[in-house]
Protein backbone atom coordinates (compact mmCIF):
# COMPACT_ATOMS: atom_id res chain seq x y z
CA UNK A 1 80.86 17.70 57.84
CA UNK A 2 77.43 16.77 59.47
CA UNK A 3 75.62 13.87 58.48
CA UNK A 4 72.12 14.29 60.25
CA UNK A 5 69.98 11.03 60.33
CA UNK A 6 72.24 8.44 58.47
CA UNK A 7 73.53 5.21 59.01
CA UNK A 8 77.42 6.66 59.85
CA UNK A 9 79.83 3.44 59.77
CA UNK A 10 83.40 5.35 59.95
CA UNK A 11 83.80 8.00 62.44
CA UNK A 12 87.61 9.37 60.81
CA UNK A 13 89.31 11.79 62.88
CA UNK A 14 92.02 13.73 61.05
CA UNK A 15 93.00 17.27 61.01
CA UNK A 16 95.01 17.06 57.64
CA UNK A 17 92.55 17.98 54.83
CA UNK A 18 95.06 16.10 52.51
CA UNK A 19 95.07 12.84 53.98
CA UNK A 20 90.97 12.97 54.72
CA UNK A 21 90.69 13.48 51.03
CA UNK A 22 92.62 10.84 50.38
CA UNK A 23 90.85 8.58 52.99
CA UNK A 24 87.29 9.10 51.17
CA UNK A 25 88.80 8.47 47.74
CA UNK A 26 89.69 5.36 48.85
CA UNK A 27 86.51 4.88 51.04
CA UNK A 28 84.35 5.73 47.83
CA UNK A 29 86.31 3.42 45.83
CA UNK A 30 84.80 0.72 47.93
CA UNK A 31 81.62 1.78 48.25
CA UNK A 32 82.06 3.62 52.03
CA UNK A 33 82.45 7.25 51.23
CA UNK A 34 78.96 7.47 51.68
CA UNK A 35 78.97 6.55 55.58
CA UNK A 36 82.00 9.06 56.71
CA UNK A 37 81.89 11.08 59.31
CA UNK A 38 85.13 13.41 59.59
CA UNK A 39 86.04 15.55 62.98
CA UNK A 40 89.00 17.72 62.74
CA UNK A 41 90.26 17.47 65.86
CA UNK A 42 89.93 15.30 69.11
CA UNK A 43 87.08 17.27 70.64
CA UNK A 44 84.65 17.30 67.87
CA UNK A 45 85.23 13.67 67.73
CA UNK A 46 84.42 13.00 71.69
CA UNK A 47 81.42 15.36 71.02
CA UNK A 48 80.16 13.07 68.06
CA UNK A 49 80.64 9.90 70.28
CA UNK A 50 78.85 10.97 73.38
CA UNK A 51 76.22 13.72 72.00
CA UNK A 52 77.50 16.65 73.62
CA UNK A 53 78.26 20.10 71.87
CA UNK A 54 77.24 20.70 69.06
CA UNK A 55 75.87 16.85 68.49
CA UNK A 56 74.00 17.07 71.86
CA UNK A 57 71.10 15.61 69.98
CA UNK A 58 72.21 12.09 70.33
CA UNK A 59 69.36 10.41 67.83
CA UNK A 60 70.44 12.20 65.01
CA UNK A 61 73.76 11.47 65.18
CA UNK A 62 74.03 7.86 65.15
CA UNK A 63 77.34 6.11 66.55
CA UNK A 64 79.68 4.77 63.78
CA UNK A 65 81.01 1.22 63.70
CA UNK A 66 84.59 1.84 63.92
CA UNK A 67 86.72 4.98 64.34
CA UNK A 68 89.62 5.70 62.38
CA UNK A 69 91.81 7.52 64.95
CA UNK A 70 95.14 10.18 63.96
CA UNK A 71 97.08 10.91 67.56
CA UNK A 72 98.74 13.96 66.32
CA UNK A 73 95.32 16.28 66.45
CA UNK A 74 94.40 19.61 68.14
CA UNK A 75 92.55 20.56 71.03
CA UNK A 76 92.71 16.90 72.00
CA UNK A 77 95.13 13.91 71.55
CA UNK A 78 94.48 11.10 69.87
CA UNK A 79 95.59 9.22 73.18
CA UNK A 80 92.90 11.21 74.74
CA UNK A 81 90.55 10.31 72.53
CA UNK A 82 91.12 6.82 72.97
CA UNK A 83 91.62 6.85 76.78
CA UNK A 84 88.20 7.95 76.56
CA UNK A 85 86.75 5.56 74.33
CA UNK A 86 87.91 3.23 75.90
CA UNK A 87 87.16 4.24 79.84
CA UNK A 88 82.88 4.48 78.85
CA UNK A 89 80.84 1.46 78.77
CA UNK A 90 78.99 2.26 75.68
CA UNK A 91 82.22 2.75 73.26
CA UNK A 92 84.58 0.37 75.59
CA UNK A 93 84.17 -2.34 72.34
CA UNK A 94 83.78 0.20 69.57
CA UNK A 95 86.80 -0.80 66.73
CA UNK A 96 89.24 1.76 67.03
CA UNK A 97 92.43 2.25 64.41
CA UNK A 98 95.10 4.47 65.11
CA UNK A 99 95.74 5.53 61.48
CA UNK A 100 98.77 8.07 61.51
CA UNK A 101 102.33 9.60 60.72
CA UNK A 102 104.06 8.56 63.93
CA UNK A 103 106.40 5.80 64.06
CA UNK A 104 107.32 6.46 67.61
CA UNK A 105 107.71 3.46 69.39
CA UNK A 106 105.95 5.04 72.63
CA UNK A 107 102.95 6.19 70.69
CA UNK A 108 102.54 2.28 69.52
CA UNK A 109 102.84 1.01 72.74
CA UNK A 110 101.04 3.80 74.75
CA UNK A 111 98.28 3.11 71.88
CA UNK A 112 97.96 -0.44 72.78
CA UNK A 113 98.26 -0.12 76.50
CA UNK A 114 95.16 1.36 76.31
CA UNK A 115 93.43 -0.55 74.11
CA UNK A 116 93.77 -0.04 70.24
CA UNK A 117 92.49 -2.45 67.87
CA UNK A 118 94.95 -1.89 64.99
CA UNK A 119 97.95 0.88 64.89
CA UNK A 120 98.70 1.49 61.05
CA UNK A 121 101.65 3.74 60.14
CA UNK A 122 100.34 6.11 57.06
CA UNK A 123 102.20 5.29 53.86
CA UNK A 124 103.96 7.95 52.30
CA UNK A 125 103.43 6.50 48.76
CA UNK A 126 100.16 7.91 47.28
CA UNK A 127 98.83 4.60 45.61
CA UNK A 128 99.94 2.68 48.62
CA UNK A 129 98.21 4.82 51.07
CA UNK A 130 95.17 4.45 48.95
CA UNK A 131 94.80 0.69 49.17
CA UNK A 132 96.08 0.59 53.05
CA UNK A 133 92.99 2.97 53.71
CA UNK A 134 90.72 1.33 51.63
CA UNK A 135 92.25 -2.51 52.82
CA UNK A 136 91.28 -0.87 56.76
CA UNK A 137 87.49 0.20 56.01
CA UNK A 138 86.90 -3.29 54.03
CA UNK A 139 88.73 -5.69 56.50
CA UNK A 140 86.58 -3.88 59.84
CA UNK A 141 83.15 -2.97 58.44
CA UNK A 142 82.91 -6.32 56.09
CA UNK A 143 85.33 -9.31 57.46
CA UNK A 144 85.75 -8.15 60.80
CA UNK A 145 82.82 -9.54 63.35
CA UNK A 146 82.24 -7.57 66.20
CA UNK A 147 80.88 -8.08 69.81
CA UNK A 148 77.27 -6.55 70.49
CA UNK A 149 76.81 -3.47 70.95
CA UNK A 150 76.04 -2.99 75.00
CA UNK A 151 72.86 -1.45 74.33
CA UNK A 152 71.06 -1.20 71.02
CA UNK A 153 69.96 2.22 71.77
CA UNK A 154 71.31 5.32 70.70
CA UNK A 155 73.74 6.95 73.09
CA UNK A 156 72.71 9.33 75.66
């Protein structure tokens, strides 16, 4: 999905068509669906956060406000991901929730080690999994405050 040129405040990362779908229904039931970006996998979501590949030009791709993270994704990890994230200056502050399936206890703490803001385990139940996602995008993009960005410009 490319959004050229629009105010993008959830960067989602999932490679499970089901639970994406189910992400923006509860994202549009708030008002958010609007302001989704989705990347299948971990390397179209490192391309949308630093402007390389295919979203090499960086102003029309705007950086989101948080990113809603799986770990179990192809090409690269959601670790990965996050290692990365979190190891550049201009996403080191950038919300990040690790929304996904695993329950493994070294996935938690490996997620927190390096530097996860939230790690939510995906509910199986369908209406329950429906007001955790939509709970996430209302708590971080309305109640949450967050620290300047380090620059105001867009990435490069």
């Amino acid at each position: 999905m490319m959004i050229e040129n629009q105010v993008i405040e959830i960067l989602l990362v999932e490679d499970n068509p089901n639970d994406a779908e189910l992400e923006l229904r509860a994202f549009k039931k708030n008002n958010l669906a609007n302001r989704v970006f989705i990347a299948k996998d971990g390397a179209e979501a490192l391309d949308y956060l630093f402007g390389t590949g295919i979203y090499k030009n960086r102003k029309n791709y705007v950086r989101p406000k948080i990113v809603f993270l799986d770990l179990k994704l192809p090409k690269i990890s959601g670790l990965e991901v996050l290692k990365k994230i979190r190891a550049n200056l201009e996403t080191e502050t950038l919300p990040v929730v690790i929304l996904t399936s695993s329950s493994e206890e070294q996935d938690l703490i490996q997620s927190y080690a390096l530097g996860v803001n939230s790690y939510i385990i995906k509910p199986i139940d369908f209406e329950k999994f429906i007001k955790v996602t939509s709970d996430l995008g209302l708590y971080w993009l309305l109640l949450n405050k967050q620290p300047p960005l380090t620059c105001d410009r867009p990435l490069t």
